[in-house]
PDB file of N, CA and C in Angstrom:
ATOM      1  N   UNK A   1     -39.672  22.438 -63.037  1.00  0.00           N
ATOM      2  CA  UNK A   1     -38.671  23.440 -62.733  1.00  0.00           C
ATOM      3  C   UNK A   1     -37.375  22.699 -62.367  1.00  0.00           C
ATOM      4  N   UNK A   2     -36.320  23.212 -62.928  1.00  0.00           N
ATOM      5  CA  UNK A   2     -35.009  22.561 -62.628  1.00  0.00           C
ATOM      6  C   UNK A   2     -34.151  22.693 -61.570  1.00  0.00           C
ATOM      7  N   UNK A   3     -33.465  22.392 -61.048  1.00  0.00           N
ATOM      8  CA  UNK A   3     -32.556  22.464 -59.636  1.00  0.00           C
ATOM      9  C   UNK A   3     -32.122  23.819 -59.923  1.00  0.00           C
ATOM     10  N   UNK A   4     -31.561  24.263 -60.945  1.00  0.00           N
ATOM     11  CA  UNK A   4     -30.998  25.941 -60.695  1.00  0.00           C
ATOM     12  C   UNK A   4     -32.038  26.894 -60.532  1.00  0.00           C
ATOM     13  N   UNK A   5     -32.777  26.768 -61.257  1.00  0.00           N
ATOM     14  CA  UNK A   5     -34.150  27.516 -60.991  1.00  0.00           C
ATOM     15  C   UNK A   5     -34.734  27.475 -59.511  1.00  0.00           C
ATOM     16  N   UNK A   6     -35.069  26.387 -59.312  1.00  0.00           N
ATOM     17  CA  UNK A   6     -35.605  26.204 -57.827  1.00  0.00           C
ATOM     18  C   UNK A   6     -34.637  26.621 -56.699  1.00  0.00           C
ATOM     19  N   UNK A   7     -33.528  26.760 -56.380  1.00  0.00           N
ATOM     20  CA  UNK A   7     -32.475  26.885 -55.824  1.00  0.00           C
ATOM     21  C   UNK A   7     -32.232  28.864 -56.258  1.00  0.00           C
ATOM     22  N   UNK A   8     -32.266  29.069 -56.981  1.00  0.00           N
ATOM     23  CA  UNK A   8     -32.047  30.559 -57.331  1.00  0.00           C
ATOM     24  C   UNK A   8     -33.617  31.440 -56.690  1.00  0.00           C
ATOM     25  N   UNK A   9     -34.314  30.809 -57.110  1.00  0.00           N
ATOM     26  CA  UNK A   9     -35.653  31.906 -56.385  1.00  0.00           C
ATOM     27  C   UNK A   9     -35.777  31.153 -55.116  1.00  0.00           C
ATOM     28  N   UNK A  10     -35.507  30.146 -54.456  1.00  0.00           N
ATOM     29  CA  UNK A  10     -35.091  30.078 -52.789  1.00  0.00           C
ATOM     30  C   UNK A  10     -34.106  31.295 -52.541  1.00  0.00           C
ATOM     31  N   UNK A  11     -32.673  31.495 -53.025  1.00  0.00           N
ATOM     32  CA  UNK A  11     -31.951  31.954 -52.493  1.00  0.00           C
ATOM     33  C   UNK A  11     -32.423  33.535 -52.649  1.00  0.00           C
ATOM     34  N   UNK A  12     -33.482  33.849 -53.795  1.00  0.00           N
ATOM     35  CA  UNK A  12     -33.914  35.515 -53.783  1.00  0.00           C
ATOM     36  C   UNK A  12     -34.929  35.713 -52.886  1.00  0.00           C
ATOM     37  N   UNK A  13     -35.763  34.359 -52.846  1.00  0.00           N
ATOM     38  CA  UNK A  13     -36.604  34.806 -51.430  1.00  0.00           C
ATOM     39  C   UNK A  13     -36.379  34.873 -49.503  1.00  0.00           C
ATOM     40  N   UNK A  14     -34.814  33.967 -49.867  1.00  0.00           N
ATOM     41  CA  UNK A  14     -34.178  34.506 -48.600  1.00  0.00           C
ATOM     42  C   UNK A  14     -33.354  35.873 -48.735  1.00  0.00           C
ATOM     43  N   UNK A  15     -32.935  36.603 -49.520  1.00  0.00           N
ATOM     44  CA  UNK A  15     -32.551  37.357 -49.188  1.00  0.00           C
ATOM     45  C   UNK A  15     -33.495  38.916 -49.170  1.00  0.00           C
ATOM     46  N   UNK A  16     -34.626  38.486 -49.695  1.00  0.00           N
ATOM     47  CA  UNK A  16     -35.663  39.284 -49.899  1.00  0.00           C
ATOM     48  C   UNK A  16     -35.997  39.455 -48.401  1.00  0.00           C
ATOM     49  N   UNK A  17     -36.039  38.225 -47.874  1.00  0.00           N
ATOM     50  CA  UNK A  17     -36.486  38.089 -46.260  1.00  0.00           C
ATOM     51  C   UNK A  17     -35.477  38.806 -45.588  1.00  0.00           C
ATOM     52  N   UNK A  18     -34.636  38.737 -45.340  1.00  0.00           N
ATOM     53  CA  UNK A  18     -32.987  38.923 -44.958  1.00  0.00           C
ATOM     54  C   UNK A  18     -32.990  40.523 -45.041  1.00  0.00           C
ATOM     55  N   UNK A  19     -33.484  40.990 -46.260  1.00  0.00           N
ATOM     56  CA  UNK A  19     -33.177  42.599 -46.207  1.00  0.00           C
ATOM     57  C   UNK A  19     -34.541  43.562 -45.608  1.00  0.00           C
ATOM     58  N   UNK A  20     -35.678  42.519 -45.797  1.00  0.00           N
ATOM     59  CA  UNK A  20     -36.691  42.895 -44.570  1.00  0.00           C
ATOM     60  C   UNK A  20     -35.793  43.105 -43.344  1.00  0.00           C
ATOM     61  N   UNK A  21     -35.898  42.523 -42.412  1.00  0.00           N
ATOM     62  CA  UNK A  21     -35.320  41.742 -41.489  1.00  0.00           C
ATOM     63  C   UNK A  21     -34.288  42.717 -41.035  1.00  0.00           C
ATOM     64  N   UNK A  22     -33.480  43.428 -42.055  1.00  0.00           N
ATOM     65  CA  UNK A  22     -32.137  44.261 -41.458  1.00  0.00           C
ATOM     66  C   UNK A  22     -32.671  45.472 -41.758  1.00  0.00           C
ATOM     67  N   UNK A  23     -33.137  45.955 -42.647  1.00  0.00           N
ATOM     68  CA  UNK A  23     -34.357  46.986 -42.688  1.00  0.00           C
ATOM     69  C   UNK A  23     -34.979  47.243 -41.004  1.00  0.00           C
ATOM     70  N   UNK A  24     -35.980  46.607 -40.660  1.00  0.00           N
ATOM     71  CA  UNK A  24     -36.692  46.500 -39.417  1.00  0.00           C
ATOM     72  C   UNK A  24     -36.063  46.712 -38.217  1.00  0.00           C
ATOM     73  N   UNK A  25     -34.907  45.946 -38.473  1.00  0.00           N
ATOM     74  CA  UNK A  25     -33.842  46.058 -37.119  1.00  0.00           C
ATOM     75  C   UNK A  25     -32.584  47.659 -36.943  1.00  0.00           C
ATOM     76  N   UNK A  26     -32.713  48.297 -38.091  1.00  0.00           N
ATOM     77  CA  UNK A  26     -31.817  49.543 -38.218  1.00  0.00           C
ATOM     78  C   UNK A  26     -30.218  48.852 -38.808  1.00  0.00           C
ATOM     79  N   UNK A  27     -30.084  47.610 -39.290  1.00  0.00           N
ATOM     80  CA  UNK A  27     -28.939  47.264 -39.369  1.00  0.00           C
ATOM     81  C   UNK A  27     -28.825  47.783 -40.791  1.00  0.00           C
ATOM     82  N   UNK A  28     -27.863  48.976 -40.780  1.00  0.00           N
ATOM     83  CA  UNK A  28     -27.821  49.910 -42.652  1.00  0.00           C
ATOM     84  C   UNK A  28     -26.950  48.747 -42.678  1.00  0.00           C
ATOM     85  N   UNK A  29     -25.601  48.640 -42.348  1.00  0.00           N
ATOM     86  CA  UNK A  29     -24.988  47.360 -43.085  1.00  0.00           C
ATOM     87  C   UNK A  29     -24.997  46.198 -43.526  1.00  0.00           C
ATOM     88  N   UNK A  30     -25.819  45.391 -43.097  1.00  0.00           N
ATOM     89  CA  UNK A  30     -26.242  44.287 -43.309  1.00  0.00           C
ATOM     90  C   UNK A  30     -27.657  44.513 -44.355  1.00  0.00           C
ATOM     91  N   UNK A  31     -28.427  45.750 -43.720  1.00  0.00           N
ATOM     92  CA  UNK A  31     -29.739  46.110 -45.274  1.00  0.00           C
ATOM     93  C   UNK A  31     -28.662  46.045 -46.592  1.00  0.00           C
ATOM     94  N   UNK A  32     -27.258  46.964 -46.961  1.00  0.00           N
ATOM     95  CA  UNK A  32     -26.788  47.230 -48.008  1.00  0.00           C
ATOM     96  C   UNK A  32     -25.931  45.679 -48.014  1.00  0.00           C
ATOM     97  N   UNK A  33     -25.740  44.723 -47.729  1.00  0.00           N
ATOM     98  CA  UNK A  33     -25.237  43.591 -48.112  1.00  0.00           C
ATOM     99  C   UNK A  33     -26.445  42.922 -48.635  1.00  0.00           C
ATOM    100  N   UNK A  34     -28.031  42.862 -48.124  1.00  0.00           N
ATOM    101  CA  UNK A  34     -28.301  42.027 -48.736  1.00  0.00           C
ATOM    102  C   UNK A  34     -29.170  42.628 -49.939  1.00  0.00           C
ATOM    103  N   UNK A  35     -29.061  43.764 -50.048  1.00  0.00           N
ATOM    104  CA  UNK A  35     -29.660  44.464 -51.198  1.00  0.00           C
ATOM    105  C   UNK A  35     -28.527  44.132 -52.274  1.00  0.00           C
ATOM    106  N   UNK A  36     -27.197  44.374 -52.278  1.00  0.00           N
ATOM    107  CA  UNK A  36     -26.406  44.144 -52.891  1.00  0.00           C
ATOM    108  C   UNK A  36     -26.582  42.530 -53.734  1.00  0.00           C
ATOM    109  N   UNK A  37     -26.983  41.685 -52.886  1.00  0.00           N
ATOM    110  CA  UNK A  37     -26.481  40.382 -53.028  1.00  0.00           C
ATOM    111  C   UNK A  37     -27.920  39.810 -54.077  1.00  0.00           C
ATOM    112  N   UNK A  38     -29.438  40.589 -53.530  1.00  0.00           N
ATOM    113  CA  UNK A  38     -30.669  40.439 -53.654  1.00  0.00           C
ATOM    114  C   UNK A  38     -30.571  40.961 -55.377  1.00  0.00           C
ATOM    115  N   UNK A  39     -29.851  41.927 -55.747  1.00  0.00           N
ATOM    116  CA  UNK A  39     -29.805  42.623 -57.239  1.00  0.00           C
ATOM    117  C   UNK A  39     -28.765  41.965 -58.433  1.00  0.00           C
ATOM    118  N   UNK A  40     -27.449  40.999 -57.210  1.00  0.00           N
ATOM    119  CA  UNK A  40     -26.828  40.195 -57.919  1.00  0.00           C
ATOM    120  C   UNK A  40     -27.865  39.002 -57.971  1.00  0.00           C
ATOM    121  N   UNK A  41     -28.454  38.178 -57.539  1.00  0.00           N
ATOM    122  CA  UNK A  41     -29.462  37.059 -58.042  1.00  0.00           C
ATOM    123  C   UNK A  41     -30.395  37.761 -58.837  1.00  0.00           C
ATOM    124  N   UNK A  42     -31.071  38.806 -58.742  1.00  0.00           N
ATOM    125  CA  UNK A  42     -32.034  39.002 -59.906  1.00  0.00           C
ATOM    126  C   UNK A  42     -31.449  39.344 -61.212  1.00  0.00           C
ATOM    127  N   UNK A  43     -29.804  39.964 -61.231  1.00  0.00           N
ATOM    128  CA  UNK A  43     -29.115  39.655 -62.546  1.00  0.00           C
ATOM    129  C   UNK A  43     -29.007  38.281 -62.934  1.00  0.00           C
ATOM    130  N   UNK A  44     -28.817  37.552 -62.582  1.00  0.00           N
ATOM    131  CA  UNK A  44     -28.268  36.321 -62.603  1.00  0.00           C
ATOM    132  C   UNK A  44     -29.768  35.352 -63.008  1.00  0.00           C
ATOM    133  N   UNK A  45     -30.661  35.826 -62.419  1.00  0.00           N
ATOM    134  CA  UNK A  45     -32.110  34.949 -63.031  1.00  0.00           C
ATOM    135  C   UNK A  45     -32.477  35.760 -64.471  1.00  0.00           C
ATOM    136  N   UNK A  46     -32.292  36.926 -64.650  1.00  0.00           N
ATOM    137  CA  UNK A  46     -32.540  37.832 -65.683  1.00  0.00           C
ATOM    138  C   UNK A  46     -31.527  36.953 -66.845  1.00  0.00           C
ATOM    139  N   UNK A  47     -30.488  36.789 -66.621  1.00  0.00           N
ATOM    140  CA  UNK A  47     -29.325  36.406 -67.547  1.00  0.00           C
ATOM    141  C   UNK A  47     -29.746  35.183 -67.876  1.00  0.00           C
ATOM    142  N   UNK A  48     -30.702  34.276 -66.835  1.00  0.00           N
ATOM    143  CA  UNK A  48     -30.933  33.182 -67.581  1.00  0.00           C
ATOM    144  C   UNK A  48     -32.601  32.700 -67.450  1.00  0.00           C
ATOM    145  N   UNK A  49     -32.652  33.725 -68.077  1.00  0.00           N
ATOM    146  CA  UNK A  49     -33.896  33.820 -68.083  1.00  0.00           C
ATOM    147  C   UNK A  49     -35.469  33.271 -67.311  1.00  0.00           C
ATOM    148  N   UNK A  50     -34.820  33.515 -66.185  1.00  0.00           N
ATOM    149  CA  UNK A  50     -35.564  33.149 -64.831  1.00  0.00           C
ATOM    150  C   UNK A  50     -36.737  33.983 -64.455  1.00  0.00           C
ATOM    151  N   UNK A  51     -37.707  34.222 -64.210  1.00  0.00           N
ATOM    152  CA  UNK A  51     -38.693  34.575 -64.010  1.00  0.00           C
ATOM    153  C   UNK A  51     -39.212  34.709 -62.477  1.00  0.00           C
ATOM    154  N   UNK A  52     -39.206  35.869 -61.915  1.00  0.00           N
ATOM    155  CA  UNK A  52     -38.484  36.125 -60.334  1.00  0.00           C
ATOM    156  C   UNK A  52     -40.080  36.590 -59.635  1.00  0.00           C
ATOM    157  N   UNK A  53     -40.836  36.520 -60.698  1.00  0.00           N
ATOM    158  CA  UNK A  53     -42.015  36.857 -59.446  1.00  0.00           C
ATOM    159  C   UNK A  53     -42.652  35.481 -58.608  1.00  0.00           C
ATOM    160  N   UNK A  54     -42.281  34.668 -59.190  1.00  0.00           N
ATOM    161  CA  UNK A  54     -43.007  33.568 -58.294  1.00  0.00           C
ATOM    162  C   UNK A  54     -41.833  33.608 -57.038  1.00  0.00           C
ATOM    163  N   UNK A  55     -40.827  34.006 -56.980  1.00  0.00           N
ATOM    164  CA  UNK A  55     -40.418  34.393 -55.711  1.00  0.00           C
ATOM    165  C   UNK A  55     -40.447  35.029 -54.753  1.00  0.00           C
ATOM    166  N   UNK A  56     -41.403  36.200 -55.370  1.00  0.00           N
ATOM    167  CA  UNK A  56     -42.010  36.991 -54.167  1.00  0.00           C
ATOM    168  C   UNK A  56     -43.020  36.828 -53.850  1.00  0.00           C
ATOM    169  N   UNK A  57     -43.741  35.790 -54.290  1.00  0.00           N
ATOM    170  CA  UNK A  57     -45.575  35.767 -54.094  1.00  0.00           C
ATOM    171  C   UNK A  57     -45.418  35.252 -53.222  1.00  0.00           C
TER     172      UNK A  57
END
């Protein structure tokens, strides 16, 4: 696996964590930033053809 790859499903499984996390706590603004940010990386692995479930397992 290559540095963008490895580095792109780190950064979807932190924000996967991240929107847990603001979810749990009642923070709507910070849930809709990292949902926002969580749908821009899964475009962005989609576009290059990244394969996003080993980031949630």
């Amino acid at each position: 696996m290559d540095a963008f790859t490895t580095g792109l499903l780190q950064r979807i499984k932190a924000a996967e964590s991240h929107l847990t996390q603001a979810r749990e706590t009642g923070d709507d603004f910070l849930a809709d930033v990292e949902q926002e940010e969580l749908e821009d990386l899964r475009r962005l692995a989609a576009e290059h053809g990244v394969e996003i479930g080993a980031a949630t397992a």
